[in-house]
PDB file of N, CA and C in Angstrom:
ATOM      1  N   UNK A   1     -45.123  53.193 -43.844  1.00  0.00           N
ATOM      2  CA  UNK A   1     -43.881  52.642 -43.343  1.00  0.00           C
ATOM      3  C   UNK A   1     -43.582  53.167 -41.946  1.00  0.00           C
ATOM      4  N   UNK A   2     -44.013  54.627 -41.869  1.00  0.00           N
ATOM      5  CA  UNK A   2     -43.855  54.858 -40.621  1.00  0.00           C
ATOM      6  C   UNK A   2     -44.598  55.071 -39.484  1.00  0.00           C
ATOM      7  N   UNK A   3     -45.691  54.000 -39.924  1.00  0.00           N
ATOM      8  CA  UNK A   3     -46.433  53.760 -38.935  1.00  0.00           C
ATOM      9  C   UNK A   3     -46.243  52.340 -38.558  1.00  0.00           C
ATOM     10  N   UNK A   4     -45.440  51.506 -39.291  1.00  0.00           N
ATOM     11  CA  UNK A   4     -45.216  50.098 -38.847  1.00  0.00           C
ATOM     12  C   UNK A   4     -43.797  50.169 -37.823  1.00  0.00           C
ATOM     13  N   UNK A   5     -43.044  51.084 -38.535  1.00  0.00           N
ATOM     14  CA  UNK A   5     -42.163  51.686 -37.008  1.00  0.00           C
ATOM     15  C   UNK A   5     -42.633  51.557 -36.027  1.00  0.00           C
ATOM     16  N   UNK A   6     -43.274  53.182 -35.936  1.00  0.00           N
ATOM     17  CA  UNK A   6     -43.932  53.422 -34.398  1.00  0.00           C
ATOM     18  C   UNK A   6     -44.345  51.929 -33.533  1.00  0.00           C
ATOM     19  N   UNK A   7     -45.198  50.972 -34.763  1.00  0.00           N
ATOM     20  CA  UNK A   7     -45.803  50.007 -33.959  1.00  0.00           C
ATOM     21  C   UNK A   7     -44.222  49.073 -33.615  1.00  0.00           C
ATOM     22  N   UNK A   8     -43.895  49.009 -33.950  1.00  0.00           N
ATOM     23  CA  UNK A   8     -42.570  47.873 -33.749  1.00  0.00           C
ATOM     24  C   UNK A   8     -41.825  48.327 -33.104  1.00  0.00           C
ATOM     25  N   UNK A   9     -41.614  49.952 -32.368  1.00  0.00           N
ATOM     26  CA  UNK A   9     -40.849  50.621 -31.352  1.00  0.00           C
ATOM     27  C   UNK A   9     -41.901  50.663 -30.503  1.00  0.00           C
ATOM     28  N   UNK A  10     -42.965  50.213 -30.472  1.00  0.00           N
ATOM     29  CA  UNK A  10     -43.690  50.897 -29.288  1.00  0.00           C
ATOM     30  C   UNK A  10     -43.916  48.722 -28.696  1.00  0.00           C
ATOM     31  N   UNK A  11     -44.067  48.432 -29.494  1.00  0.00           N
ATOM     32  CA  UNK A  11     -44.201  47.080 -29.149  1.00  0.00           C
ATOM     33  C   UNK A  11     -42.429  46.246 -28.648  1.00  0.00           C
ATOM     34  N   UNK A  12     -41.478  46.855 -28.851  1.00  0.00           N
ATOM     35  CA  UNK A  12     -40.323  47.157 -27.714  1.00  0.00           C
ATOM     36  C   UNK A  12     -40.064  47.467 -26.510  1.00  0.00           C
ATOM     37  N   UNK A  13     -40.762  48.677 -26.829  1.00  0.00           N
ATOM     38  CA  UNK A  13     -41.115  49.484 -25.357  1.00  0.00           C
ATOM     39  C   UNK A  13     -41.720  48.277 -24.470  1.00  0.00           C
ATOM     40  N   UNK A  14     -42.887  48.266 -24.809  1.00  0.00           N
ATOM     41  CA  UNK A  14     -43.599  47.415 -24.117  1.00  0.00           C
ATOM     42  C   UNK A  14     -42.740  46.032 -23.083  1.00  0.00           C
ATOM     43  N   UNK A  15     -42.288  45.411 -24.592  1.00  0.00           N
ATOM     44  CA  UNK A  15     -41.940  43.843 -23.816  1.00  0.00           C
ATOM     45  C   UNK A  15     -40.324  44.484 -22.832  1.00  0.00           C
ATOM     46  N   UNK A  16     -39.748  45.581 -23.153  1.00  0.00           N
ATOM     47  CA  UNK A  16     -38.584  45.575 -22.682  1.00  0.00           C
ATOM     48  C   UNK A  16     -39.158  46.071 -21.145  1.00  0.00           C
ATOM     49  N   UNK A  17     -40.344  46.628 -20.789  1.00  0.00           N
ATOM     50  CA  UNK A  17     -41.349  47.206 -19.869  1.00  0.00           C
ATOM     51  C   UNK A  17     -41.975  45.763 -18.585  1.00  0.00           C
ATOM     52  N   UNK A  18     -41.729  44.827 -19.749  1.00  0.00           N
ATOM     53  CA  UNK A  18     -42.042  43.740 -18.461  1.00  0.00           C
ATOM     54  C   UNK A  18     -41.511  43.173 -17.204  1.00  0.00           C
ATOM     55  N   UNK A  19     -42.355  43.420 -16.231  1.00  0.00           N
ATOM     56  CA  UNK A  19     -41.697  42.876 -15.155  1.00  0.00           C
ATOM     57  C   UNK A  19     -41.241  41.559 -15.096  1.00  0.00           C
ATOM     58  N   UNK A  20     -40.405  41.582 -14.512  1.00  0.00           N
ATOM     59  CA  UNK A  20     -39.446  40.022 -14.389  1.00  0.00           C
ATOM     60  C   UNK A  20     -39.515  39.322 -13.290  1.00  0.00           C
ATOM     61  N   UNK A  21     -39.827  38.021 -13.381  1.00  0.00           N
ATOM     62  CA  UNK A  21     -40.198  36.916 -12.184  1.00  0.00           C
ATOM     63  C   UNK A  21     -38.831  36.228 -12.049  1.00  0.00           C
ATOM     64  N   UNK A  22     -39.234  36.098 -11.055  1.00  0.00           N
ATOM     65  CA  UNK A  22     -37.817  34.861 -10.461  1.00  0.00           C
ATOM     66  C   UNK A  22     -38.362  33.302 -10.149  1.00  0.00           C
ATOM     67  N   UNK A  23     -38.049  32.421  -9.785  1.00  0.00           N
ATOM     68  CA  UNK A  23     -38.493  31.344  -8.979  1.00  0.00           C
ATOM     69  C   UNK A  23     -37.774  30.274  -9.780  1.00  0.00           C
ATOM     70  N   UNK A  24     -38.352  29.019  -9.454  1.00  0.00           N
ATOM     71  CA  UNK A  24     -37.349  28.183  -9.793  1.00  0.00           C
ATOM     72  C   UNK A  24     -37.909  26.701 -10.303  1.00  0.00           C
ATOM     73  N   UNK A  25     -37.502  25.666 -10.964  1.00  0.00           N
ATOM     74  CA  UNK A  25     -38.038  24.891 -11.900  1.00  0.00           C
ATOM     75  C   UNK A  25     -37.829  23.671 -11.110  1.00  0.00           C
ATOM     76  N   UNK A  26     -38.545  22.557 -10.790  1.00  0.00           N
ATOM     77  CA  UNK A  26     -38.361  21.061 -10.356  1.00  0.00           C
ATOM     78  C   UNK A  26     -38.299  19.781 -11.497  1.00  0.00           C
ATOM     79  N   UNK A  27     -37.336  19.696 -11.917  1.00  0.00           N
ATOM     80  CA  UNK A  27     -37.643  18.338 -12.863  1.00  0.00           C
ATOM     81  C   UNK A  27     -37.197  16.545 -12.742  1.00  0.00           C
ATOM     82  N   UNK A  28     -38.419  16.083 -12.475  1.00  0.00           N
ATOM     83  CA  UNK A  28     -37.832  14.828 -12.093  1.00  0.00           C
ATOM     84  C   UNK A  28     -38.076  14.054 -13.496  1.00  0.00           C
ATOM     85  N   UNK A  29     -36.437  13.440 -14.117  1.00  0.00           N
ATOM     86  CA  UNK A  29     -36.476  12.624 -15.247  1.00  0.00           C
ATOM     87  C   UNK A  29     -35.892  11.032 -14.749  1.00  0.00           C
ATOM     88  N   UNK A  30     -36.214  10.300 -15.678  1.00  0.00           N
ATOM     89  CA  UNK A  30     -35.907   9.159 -15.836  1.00  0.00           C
ATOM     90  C   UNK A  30     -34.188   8.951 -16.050  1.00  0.00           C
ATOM     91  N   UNK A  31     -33.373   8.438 -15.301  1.00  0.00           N
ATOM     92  CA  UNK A  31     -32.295   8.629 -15.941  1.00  0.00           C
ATOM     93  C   UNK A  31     -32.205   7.188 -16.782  1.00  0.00           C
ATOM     94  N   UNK A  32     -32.813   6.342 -16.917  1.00  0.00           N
ATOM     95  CA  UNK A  32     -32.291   5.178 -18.181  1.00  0.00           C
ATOM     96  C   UNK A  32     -32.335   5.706 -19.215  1.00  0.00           C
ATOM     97  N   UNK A  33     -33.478   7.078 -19.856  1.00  0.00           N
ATOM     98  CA  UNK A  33     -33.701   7.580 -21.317  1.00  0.00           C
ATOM     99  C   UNK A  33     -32.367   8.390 -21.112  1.00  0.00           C
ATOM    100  N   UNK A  34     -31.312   8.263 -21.815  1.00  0.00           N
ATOM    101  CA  UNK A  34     -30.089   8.402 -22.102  1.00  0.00           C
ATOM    102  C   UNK A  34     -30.355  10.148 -23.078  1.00  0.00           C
ATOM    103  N   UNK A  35     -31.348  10.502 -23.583  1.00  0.00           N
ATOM    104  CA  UNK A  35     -31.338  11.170 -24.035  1.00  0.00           C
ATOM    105  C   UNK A  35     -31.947  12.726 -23.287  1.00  0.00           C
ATOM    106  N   UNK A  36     -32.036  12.517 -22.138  1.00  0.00           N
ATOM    107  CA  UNK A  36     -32.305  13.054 -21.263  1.00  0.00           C
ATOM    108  C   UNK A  36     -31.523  14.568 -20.600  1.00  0.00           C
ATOM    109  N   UNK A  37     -30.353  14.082 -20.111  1.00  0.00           N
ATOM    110  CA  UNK A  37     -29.562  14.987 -19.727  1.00  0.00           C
ATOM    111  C   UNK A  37     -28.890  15.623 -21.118  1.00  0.00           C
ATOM    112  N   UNK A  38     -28.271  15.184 -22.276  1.00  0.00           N
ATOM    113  CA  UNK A  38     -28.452  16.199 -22.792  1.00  0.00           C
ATOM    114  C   UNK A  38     -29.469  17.178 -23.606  1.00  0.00           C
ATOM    115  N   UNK A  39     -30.488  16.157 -23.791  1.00  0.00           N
ATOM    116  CA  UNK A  39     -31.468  17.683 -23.931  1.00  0.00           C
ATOM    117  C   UNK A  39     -31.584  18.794 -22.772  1.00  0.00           C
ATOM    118  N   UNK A  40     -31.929  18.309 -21.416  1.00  0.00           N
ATOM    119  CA  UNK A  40     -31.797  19.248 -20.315  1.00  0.00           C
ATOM    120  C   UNK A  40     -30.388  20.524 -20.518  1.00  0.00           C
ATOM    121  N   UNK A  41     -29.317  19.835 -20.539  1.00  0.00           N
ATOM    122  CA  UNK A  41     -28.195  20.496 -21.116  1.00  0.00           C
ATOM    123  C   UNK A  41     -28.332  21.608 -22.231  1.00  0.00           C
ATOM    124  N   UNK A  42     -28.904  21.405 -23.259  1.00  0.00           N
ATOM    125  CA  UNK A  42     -29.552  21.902 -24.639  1.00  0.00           C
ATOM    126  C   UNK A  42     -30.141  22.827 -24.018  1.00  0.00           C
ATOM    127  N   UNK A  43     -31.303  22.886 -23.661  1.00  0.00           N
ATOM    128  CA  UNK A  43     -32.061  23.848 -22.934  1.00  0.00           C
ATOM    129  C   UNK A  43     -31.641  24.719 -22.135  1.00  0.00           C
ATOM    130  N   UNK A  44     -30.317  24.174 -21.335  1.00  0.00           N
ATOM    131  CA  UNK A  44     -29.929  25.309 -20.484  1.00  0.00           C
ATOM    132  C   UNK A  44     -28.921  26.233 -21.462  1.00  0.00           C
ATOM    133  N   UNK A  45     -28.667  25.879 -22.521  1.00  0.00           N
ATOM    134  CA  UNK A  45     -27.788  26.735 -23.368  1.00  0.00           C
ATOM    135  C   UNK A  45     -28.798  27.689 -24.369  1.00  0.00           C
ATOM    136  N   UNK A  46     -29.931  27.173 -24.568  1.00  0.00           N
ATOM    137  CA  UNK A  46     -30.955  28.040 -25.333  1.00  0.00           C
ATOM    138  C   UNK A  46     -31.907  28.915 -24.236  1.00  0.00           C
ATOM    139  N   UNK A  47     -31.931  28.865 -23.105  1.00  0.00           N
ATOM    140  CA  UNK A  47     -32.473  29.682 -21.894  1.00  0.00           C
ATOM    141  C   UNK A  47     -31.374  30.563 -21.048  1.00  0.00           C
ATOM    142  N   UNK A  48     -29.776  30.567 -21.558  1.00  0.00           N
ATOM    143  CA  UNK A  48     -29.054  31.004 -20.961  1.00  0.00           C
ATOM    144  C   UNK A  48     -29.154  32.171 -20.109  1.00  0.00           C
ATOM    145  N   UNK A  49     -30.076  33.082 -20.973  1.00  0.00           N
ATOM    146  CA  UNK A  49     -30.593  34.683 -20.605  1.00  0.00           C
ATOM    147  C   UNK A  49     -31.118  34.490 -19.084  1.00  0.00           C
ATOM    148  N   UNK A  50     -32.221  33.455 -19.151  1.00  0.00           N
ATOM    149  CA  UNK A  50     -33.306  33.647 -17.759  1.00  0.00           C
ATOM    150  C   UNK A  50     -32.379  32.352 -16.683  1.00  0.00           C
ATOM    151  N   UNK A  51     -31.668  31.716 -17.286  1.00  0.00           N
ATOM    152  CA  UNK A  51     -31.583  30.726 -16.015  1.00  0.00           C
ATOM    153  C   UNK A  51     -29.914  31.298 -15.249  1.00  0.00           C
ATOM    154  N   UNK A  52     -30.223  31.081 -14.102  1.00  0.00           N
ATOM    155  CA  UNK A  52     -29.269  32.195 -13.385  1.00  0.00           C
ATOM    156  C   UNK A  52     -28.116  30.852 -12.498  1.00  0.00           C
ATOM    157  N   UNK A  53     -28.828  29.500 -12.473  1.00  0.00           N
ATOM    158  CA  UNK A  53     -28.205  28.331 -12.049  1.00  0.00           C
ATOM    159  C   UNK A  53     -29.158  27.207 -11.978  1.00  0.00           C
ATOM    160  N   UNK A  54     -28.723  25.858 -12.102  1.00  0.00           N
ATOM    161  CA  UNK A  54     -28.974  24.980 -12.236  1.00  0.00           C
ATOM    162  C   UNK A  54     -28.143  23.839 -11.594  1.00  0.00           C
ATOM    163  N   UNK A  55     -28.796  22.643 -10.694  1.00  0.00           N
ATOM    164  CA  UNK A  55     -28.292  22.058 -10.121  1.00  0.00           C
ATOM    165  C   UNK A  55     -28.796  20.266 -10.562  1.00  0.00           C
ATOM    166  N   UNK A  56     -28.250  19.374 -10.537  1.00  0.00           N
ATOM    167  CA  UNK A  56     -28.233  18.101 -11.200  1.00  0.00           C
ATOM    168  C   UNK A  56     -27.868  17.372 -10.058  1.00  0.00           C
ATOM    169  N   UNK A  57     -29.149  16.124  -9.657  1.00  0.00           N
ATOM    170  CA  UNK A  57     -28.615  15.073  -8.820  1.00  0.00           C
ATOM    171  C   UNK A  57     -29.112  13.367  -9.059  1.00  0.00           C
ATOM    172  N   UNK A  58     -28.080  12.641  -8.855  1.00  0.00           N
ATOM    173  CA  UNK A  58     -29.083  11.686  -9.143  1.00  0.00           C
ATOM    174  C   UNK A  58     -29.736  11.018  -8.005  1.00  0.00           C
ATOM    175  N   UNK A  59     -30.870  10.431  -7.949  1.00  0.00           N
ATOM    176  CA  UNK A  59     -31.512  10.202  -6.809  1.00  0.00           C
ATOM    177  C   UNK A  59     -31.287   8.670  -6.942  1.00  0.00           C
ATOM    178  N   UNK A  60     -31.661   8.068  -5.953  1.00  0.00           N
ATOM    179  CA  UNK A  60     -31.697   6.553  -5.611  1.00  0.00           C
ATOM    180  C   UNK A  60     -32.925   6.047  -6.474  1.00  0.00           C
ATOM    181  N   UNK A  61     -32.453   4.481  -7.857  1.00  0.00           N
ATOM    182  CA  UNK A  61     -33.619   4.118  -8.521  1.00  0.00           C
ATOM    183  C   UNK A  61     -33.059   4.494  -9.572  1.00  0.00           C
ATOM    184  N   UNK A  62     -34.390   5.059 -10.043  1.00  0.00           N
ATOM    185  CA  UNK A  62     -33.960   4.907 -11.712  1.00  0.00           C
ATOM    186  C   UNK A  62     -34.149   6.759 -12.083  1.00  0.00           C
ATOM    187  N   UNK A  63     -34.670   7.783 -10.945  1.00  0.00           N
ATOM    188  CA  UNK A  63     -34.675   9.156 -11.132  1.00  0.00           C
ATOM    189  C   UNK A  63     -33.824   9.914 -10.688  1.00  0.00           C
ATOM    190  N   UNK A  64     -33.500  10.963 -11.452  1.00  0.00           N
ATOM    191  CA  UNK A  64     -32.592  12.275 -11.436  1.00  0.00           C
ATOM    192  C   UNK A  64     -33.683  13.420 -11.054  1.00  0.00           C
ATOM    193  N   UNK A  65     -32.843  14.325  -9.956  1.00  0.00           N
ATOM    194  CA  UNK A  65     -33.897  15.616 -10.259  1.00  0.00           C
ATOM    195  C   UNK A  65     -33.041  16.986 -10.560  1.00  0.00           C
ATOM    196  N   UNK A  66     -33.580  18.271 -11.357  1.00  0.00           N
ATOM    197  CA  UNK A  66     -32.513  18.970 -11.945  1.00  0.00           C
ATOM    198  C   UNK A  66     -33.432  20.303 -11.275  1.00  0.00           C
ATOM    199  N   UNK A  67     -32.854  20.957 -10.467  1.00  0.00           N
ATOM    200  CA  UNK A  67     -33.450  22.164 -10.190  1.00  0.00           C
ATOM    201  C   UNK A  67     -33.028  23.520 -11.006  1.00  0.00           C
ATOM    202  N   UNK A  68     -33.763  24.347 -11.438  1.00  0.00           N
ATOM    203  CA  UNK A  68     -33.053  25.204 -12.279  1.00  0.00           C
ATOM    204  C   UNK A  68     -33.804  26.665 -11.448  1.00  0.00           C
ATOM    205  N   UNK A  69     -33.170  27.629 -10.911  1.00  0.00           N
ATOM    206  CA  UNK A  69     -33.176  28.797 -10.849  1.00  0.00           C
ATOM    207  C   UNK A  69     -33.284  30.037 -11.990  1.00  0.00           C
ATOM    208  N   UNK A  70     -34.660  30.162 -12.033  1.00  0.00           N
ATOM    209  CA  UNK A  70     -34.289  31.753 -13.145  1.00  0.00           C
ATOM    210  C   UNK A  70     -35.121  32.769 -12.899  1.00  0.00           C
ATOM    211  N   UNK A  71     -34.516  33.787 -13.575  1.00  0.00           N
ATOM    212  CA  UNK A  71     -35.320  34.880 -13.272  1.00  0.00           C
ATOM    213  C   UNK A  71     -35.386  35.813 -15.004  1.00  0.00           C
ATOM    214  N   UNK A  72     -36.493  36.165 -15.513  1.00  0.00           N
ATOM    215  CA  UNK A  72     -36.579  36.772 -16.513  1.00  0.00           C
ATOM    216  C   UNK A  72     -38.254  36.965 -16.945  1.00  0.00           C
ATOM    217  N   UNK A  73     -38.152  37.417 -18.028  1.00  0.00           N
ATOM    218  CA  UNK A  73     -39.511  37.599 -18.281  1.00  0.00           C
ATOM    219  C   UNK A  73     -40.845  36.457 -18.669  1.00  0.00           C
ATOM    220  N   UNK A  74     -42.033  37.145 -17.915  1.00  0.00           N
ATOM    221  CA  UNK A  74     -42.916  35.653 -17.667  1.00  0.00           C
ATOM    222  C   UNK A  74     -43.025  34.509 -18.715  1.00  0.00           C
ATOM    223  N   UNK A  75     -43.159  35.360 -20.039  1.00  0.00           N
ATOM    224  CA  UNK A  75     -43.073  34.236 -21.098  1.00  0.00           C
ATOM    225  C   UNK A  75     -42.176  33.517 -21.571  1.00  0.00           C
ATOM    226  N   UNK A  76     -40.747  33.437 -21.054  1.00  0.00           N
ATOM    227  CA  UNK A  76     -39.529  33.258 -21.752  1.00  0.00           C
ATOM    228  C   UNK A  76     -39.597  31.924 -20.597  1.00  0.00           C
ATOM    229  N   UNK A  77     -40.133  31.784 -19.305  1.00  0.00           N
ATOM    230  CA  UNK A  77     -39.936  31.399 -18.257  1.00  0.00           C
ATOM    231  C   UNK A  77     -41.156  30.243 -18.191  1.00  0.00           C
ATOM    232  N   UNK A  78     -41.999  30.311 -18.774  1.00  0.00           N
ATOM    233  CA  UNK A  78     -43.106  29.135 -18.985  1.00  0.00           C
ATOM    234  C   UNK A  78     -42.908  28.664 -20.167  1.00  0.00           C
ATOM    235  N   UNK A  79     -42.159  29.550 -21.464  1.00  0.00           N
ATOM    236  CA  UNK A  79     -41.492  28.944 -22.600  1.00  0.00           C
ATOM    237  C   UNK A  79     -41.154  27.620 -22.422  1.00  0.00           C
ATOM    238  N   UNK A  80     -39.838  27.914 -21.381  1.00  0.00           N
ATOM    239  CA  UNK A  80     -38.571  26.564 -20.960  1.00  0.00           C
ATOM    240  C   UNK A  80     -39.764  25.742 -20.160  1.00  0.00           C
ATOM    241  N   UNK A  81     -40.675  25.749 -19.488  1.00  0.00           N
ATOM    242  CA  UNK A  81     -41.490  24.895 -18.652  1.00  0.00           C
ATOM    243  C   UNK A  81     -42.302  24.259 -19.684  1.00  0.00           C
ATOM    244  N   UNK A  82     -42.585  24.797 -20.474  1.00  0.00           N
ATOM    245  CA  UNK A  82     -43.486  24.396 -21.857  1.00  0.00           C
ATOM    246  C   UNK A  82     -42.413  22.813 -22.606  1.00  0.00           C
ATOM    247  N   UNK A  83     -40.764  23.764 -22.990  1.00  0.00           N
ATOM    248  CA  UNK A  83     -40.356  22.432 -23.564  1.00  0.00           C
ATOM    249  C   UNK A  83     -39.740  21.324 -22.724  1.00  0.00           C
ATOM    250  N   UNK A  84     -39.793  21.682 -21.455  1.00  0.00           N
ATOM    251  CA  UNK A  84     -39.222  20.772 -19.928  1.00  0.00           C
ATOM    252  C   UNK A  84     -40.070  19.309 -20.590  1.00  0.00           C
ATOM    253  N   UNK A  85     -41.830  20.459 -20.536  1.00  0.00           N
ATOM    254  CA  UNK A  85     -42.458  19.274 -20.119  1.00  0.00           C
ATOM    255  C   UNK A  85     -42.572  18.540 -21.368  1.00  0.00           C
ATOM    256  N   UNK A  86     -42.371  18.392 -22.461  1.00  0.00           N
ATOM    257  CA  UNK A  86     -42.777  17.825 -23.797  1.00  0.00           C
ATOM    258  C   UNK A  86     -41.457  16.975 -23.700  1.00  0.00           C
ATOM    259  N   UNK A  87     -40.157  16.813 -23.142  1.00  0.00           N
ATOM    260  CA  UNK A  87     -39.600  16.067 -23.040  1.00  0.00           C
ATOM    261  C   UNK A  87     -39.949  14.469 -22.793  1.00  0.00           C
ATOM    262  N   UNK A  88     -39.277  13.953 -23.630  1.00  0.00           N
ATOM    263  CA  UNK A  88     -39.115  12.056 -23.112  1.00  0.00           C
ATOM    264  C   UNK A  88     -38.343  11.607 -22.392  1.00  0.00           C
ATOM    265  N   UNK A  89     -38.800  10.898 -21.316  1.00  0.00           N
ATOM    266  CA  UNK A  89     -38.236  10.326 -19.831  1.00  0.00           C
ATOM    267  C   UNK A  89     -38.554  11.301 -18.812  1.00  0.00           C
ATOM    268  N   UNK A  90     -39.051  12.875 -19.070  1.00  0.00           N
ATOM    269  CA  UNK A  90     -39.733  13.871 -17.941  1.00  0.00           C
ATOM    270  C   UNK A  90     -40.175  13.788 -17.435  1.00  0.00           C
ATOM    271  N   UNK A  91     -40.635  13.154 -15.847  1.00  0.00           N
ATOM    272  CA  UNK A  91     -41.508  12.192 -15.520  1.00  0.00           C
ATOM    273  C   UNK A  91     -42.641  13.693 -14.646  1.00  0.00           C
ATOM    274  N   UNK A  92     -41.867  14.571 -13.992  1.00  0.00           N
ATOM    275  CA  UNK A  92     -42.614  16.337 -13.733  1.00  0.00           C
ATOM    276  C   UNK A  92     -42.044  17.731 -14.036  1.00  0.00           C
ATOM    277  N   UNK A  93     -42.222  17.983 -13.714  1.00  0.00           N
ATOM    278  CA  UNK A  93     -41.965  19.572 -14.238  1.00  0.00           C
ATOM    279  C   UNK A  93     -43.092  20.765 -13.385  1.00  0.00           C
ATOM    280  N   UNK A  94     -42.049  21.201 -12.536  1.00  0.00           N
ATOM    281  CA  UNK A  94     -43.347  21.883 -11.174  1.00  0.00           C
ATOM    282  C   UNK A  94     -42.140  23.502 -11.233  1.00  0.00           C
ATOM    283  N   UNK A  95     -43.373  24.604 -12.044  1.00  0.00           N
ATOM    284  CA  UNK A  95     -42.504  25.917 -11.588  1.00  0.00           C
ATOM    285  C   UNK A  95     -43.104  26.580 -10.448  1.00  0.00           C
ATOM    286  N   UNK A  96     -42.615  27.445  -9.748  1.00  0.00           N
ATOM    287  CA  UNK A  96     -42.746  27.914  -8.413  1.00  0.00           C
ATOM    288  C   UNK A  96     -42.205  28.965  -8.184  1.00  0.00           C
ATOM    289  N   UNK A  97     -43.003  30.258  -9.140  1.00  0.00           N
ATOM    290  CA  UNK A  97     -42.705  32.170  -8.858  1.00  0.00           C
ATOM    291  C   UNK A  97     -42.330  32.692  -7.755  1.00  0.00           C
ATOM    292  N   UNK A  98     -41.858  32.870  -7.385  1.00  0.00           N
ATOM    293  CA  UNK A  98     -41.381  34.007  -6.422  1.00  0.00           C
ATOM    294  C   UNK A  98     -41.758  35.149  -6.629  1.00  0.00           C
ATOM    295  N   UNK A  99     -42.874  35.669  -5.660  1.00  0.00           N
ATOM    296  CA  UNK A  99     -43.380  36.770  -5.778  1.00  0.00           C
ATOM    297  C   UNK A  99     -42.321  38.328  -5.420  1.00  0.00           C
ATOM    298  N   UNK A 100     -41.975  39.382  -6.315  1.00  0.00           N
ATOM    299  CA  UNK A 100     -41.102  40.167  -6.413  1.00  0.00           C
ATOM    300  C   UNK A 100     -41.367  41.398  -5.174  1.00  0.00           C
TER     301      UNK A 100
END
């Protein structure tokens, strides 16, 4: 038992040990798929931790683009790029690190 500790405090250590990236997210969606902005919305409430701001415009046509600013740890941060892109009407999804 108390060696599954150690491993589960030391595997704490670790992730709380990771360096943290910044940079920022490009998403160009479709705005006719109606279901769009609020999933984007959704996401920014389940990424609250890493996203530091987010900006919404609609462009001329039928696309929106949503820039999102974050900074947190690398996996939490290709996580949200992971479910950006599995979205319907997502037409890209381009992240861009900022080296620290």
């Amino acid at each position: 038992m108390t060696e599954l500790t150690g491993m589960v405090q030391q595997g704490a250590s670790v992730q709380e040990s990771l360096p943290l990236q910044q940079g920022m997210i490009t998403v160009l969606f479709e705005k006719n798929f109606r279901s769009v902005r609020p999933a984007l919305l959704n996401l920014n409430r389940q990424y609250q931790e890493i996203i530091h701001t987010s900006f919404c415009a609609q462009m001329e046509g039928e696309l929106g683009i949503e820039i999102i600013l974050v900074r947190g740890e690398n996996f939490r941060i290709r996580s949200l790029e992971r479910e950006l892109m599995g979205r319907r009407g997502v037409r890209s999804v381009r992240l861009t690190l900022i080296p620290s």
